[in-house]
PDB file of N, CA and C in Angstrom:
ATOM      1  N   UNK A   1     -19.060   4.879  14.565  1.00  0.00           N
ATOM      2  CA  UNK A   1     -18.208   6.049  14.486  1.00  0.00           C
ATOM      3  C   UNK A   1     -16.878   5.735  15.173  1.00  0.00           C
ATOM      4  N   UNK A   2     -15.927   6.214  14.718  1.00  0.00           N
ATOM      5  CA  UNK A   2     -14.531   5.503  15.111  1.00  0.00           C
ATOM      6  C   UNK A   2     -14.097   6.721  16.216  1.00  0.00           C
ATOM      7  N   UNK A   3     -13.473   6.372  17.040  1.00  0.00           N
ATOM      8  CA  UNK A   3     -13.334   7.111  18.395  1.00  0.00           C
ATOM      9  C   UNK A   3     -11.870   8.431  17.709  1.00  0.00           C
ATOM     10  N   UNK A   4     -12.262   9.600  18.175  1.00  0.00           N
ATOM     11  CA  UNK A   4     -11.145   9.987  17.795  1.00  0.00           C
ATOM     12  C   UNK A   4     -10.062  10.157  18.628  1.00  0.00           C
ATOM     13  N   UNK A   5      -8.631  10.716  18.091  1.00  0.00           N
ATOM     14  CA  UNK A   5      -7.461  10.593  18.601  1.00  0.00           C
ATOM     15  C   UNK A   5      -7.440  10.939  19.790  1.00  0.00           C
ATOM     16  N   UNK A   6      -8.183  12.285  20.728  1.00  0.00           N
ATOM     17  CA  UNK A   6      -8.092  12.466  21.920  1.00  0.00           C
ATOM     18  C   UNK A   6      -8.405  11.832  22.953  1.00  0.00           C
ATOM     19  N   UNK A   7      -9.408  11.006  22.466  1.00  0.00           N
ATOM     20  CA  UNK A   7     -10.367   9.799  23.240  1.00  0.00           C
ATOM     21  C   UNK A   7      -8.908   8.389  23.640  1.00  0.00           C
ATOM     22  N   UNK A   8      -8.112   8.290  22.934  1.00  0.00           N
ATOM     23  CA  UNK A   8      -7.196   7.661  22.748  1.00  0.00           C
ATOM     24  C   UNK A   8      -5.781   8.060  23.648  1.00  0.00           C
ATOM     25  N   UNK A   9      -5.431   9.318  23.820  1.00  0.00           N
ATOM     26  CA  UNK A   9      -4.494   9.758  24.188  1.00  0.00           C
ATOM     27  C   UNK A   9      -4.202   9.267  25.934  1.00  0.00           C
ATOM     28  N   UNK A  10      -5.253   9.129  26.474  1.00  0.00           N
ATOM     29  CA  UNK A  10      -5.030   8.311  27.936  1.00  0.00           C
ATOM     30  C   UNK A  10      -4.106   7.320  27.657  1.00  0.00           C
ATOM     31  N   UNK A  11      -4.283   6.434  26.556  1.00  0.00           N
ATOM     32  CA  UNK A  11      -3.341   5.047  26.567  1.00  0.00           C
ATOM     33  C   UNK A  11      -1.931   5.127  26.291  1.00  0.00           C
ATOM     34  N   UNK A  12      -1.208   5.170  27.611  1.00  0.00           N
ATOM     35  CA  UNK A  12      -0.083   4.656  27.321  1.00  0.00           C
ATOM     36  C   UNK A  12       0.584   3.366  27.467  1.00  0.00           C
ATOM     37  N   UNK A  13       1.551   3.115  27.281  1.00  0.00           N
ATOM     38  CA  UNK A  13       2.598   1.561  27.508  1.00  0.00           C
ATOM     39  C   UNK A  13       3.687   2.083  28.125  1.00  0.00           C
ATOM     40  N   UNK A  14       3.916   1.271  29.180  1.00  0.00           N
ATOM     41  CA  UNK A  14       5.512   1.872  29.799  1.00  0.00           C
ATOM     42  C   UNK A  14       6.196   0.584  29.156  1.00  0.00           C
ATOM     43  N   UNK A  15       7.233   1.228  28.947  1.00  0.00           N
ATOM     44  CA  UNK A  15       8.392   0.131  28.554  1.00  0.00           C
ATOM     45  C   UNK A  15      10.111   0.839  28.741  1.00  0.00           C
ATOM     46  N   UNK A  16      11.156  -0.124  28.928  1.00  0.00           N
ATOM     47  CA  UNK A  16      12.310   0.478  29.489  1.00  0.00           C
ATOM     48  C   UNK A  16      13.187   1.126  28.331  1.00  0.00           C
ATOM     49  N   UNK A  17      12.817  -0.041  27.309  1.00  0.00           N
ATOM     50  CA  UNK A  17      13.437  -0.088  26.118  1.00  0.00           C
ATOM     51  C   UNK A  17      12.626  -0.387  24.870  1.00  0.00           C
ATOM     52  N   UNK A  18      13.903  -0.250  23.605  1.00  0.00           N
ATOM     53  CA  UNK A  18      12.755  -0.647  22.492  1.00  0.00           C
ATOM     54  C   UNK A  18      14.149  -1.163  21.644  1.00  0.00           C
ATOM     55  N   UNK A  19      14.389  -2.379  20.574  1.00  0.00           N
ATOM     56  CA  UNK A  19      14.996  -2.430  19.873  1.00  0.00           C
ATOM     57  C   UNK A  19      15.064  -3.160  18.492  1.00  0.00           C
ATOM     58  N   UNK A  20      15.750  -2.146  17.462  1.00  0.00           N
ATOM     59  CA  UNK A  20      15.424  -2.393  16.255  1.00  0.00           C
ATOM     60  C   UNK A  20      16.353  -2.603  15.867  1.00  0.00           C
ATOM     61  N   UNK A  21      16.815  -3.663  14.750  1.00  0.00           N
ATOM     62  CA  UNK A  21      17.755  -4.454  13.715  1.00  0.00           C
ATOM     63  C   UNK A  21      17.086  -4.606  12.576  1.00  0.00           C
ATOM     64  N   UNK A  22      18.309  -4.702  11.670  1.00  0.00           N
ATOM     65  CA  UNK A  22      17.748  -5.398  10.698  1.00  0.00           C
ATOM     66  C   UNK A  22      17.887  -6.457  10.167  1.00  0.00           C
ATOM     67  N   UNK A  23      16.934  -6.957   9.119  1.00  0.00           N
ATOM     68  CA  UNK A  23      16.450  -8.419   9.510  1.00  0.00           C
ATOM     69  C   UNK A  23      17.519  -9.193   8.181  1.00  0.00           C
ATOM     70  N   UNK A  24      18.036 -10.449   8.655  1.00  0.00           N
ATOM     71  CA  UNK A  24      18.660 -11.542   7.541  1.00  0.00           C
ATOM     72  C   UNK A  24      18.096 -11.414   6.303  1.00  0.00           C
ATOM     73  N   UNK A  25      19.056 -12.084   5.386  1.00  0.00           N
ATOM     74  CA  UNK A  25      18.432 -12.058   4.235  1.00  0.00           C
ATOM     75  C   UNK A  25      17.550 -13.656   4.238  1.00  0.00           C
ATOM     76  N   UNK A  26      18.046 -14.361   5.150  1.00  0.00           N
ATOM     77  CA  UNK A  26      17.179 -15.584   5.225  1.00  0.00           C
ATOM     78  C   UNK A  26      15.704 -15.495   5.526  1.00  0.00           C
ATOM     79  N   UNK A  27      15.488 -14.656   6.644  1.00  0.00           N
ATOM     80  CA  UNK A  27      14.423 -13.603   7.566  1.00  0.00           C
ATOM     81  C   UNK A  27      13.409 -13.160   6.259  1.00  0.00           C
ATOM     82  N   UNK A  28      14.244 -11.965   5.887  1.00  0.00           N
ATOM     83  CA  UNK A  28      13.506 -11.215   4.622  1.00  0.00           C
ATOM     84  C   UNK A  28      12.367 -12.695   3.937  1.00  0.00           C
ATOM     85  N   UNK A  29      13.648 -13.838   3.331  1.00  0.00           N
ATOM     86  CA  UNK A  29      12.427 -15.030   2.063  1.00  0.00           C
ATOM     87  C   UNK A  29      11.642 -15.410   2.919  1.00  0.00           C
ATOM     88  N   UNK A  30      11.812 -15.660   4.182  1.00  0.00           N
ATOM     89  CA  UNK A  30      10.912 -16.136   5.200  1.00  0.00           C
ATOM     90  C   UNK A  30       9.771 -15.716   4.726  1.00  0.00           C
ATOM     91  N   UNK A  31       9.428 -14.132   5.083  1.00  0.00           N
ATOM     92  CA  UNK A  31       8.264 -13.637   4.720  1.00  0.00           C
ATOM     93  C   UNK A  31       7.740 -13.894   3.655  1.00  0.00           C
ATOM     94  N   UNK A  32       8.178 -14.025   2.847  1.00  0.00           N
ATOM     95  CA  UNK A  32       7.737 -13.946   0.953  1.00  0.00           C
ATOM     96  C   UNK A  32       6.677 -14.976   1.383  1.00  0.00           C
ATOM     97  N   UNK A  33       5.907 -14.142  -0.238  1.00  0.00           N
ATOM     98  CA  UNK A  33       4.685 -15.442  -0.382  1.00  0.00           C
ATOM     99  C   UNK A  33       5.257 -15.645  -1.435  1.00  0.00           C
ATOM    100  N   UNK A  34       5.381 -14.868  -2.515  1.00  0.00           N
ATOM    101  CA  UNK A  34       5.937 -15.340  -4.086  1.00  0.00           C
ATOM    102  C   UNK A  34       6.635 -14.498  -4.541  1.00  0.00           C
ATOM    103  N   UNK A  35       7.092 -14.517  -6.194  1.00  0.00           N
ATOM    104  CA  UNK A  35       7.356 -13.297  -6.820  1.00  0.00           C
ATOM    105  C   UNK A  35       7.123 -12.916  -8.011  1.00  0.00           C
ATOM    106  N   UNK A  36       7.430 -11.716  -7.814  1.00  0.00           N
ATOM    107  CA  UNK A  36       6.702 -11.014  -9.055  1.00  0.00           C
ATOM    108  C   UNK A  36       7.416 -11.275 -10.297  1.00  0.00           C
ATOM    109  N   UNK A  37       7.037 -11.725 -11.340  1.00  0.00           N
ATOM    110  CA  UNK A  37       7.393 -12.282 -12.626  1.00  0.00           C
ATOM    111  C   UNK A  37       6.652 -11.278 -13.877  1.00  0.00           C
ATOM    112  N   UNK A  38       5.837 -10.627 -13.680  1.00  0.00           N
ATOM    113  CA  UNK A  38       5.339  -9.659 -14.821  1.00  0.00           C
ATOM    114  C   UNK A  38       5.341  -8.430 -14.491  1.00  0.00           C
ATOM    115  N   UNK A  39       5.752  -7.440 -15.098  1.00  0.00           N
ATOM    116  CA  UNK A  39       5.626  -5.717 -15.105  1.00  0.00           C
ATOM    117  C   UNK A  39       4.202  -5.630 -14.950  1.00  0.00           C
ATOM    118  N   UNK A  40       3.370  -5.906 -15.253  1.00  0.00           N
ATOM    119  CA  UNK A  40       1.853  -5.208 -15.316  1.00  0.00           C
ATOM    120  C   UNK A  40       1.633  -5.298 -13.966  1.00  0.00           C
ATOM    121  N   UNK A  41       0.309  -4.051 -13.781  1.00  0.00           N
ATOM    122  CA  UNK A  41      -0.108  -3.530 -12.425  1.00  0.00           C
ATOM    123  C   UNK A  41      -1.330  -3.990 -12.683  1.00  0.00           C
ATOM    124  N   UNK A  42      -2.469  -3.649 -12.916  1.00  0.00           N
ATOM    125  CA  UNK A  42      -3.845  -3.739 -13.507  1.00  0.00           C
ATOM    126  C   UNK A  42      -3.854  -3.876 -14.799  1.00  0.00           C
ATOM    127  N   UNK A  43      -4.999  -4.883 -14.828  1.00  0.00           N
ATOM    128  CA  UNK A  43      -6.210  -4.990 -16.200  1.00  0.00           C
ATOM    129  C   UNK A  43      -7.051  -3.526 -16.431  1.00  0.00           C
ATOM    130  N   UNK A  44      -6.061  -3.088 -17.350  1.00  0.00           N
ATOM    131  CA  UNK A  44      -7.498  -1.600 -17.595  1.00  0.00           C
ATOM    132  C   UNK A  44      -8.912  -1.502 -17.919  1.00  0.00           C
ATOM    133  N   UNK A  45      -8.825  -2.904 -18.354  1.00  0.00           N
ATOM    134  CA  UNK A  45     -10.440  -3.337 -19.194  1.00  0.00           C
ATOM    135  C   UNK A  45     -11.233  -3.522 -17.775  1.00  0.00           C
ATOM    136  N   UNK A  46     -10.807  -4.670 -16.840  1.00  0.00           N
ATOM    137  CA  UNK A  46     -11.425  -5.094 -15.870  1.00  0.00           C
ATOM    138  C   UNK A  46     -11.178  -4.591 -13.978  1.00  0.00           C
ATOM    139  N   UNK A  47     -10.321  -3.866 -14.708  1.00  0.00           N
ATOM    140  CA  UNK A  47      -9.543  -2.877 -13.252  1.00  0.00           C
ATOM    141  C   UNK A  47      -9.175  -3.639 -12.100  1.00  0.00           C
ATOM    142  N   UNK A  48      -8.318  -5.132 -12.621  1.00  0.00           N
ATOM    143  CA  UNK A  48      -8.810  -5.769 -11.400  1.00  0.00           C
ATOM    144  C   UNK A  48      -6.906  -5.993 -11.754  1.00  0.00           C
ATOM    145  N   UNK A  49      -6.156  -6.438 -10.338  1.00  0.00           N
ATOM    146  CA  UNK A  49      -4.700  -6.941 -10.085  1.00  0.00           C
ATOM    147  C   UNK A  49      -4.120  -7.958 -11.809  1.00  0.00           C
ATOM    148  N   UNK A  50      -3.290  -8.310 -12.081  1.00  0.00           N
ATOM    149  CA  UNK A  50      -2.909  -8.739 -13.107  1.00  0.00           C
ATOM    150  C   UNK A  50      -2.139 -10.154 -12.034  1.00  0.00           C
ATOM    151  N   UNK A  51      -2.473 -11.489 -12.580  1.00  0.00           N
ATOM    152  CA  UNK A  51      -1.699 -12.590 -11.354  1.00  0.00           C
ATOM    153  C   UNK A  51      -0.243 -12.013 -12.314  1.00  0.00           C
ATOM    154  N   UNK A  52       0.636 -12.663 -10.891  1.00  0.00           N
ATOM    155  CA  UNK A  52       1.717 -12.508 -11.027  1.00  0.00           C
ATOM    156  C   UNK A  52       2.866 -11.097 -10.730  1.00  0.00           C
ATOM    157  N   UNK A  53       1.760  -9.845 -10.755  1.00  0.00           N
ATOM    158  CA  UNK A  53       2.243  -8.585 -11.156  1.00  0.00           C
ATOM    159  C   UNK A  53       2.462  -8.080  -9.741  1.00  0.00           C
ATOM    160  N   UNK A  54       2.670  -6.683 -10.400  1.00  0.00           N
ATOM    161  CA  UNK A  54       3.257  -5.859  -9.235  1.00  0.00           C
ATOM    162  C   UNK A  54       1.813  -5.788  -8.134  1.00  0.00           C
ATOM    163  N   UNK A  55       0.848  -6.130  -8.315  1.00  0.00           N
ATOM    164  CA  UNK A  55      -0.363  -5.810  -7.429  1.00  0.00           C
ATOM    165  C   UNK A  55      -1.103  -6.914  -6.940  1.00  0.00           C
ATOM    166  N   UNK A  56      -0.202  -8.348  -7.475  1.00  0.00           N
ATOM    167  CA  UNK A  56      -1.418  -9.462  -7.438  1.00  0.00           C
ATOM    168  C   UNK A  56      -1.446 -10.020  -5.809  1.00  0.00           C
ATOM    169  N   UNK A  57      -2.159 -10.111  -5.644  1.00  0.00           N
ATOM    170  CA  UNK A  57      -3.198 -10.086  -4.245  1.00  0.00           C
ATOM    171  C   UNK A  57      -2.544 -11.844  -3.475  1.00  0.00           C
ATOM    172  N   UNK A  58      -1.979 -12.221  -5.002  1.00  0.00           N
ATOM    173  CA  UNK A  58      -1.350 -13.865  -4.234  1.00  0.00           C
ATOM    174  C   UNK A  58      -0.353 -13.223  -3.312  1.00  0.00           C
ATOM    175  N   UNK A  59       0.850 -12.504  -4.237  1.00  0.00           N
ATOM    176  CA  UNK A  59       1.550 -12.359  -3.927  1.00  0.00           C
ATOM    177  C   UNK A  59       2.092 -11.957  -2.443  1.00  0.00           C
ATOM    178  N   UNK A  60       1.055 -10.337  -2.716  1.00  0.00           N
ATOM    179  CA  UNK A  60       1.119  -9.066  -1.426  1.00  0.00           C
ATOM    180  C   UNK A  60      -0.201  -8.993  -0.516  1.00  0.00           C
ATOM    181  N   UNK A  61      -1.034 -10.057  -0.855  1.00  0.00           N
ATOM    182  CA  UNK A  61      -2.074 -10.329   0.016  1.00  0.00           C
ATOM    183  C   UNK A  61      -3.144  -9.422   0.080  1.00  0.00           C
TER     184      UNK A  61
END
Protein backbone atom coordinates (compact mmCIF):
# COMPACT_ATOMS: atom_id res chain seq x y z
CA UNK A 1 0.00 0.00 0.00
CA UNK A 2 1.63 3.25 -1.00
CA UNK A 3 1.94 5.71 1.94
CA UNK A 4 -0.28 8.59 1.55
CA UNK A 5 0.43 12.32 1.08
CA UNK A 6 0.08 13.25 4.81
CA UNK A 7 2.42 10.54 5.93
CA UNK A 8 4.83 12.48 3.62
CA UNK A 9 4.29 16.03 4.56
CA UNK A 10 7.03 15.92 7.53
CA UNK A 11 9.69 15.89 4.65
CA UNK A 12 11.14 18.85 3.96
CA UNK A 13 14.56 20.16 2.11
CA UNK A 14 15.98 23.44 3.12
CA UNK A 15 17.65 25.08 0.40
CA UNK A 16 18.70 28.94 -0.13
CA UNK A 17 18.00 28.93 -3.66
CA UNK A 18 16.76 27.23 -6.74
CA UNK A 19 17.72 27.94 -10.43
CA UNK A 20 16.22 27.46 -13.72
CA UNK A 21 17.48 28.17 -17.47
CA UNK A 22 16.99 27.08 -20.40
CA UNK A 23 18.79 24.51 -21.94
CA UNK A 24 21.19 24.86 -25.50
CA UNK A 25 20.15 23.66 -28.45
CA UNK A 26 23.34 21.47 -28.29
CA UNK A 27 21.96 20.30 -24.58
CA UNK A 28 18.40 19.65 -26.01
CA UNK A 29 20.34 16.65 -29.09
CA UNK A 30 22.29 15.64 -26.17
CA UNK A 31 19.27 14.08 -24.78
CA UNK A 32 17.79 12.57 -27.96
CA UNK A 33 17.77 8.96 -28.48
CA UNK A 34 16.39 9.22 -32.12
CA UNK A 35 13.77 10.59 -34.35
CA UNK A 36 10.66 10.30 -35.30
CA UNK A 37 10.39 9.59 -39.07
CA UNK A 38 6.66 8.18 -39.35
CA UNK A 39 3.19 9.83 -38.41
CA UNK A 40 1.74 6.58 -37.03
CA UNK A 41 1.06 6.15 -33.24
CA UNK A 42 -0.13 2.46 -32.86
CA UNK A 43 -0.78 -0.78 -34.73
CA UNK A 44 -4.64 -1.02 -34.35
CA UNK A 45 -4.53 -4.69 -35.22
CA UNK A 46 -1.81 -5.42 -32.54
CA UNK A 47 -2.14 -2.27 -30.24
CA UNK A 48 1.35 -2.24 -29.85
CA UNK A 49 3.93 1.34 -30.62
CA UNK A 50 4.61 1.54 -34.50
CA UNK A 51 9.01 1.63 -34.70
CA UNK A 52 9.91 4.80 -35.65
CA UNK A 53 6.57 6.69 -34.67
CA UNK A 54 5.27 9.08 -32.48
CA UNK A 55 5.14 6.29 -29.55
CA UNK A 56 8.05 3.99 -30.37
CA UNK A 57 9.55 2.94 -27.14
CA UNK A 58 13.28 3.20 -29.06
CA UNK A 59 12.80 6.43 -29.38
CA UNK A 60 10.92 7.87 -25.96
CA UNK A 61 11.87 4.89 -23.94
Amino acid sequence: MRPSFSEHSSLTANFDAIRISLASPERIRSWSYGEVTKPETINYRTFKPERDGLFCAKIFG
